[in-house]
Protein backbone atom coordinates (compact mmCIF):
# COMPACT_ATOMS: atom_id res chain seq x y z
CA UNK A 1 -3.42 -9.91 7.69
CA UNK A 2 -5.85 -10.13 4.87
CA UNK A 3 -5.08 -7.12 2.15
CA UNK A 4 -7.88 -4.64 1.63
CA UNK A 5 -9.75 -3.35 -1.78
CA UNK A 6 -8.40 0.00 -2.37
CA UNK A 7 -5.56 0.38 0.08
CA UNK A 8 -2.01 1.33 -1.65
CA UNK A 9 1.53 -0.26 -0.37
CA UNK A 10 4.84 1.09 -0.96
CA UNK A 11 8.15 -0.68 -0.71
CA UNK A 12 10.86 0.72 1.31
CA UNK A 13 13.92 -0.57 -0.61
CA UNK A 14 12.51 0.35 -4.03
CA UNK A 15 10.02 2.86 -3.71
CA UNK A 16 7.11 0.47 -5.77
CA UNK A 17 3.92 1.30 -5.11
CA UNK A 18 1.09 -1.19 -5.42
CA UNK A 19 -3.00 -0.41 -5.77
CA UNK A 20 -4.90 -3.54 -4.60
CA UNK A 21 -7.03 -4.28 -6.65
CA UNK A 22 -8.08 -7.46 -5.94
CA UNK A 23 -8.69 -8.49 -1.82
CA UNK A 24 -7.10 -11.63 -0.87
CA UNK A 25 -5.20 -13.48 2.41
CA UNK A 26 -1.30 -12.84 2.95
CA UNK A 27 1.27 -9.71 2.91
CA UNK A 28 2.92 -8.26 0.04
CA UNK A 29 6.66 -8.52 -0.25
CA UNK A 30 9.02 -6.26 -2.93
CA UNK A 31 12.95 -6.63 -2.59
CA UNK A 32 12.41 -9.80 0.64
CA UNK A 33 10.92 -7.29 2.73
CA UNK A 34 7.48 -7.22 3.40
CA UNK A 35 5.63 -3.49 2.05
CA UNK A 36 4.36 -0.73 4.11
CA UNK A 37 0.80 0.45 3.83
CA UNK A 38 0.69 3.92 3.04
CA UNK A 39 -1.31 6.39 4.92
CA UNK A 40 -4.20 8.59 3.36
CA UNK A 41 -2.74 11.85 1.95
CA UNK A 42 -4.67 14.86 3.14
CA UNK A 43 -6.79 16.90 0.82
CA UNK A 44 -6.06 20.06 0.18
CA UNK A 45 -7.92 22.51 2.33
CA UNK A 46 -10.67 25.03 0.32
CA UNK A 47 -11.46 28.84 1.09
């Protein structure tokens, strides 16, 4: 699976986040486990 501009992974073993920053073929690994995407934190709501 190819990673994507923009899209932040996080490592489950470490906590490391990663910013792609650069789009390319392949997975990211951290600690010989391959890193989760993480989902889209929601905005905060305004009145």
């Amino acid at each position: 699976m190819p990673t994507q501009l923009g899209k932040r992974f996080v490592c489950e073993v470490c906590n490391t986040e990663v910013l792609v920053t650069k789009a390319g073929e392949g997975d990211l690994e951290c600690c010989g486990k391959p890193m989760e995407m993480q989902q889209p934190r929601p905005l905060p709501s305004s009145d």
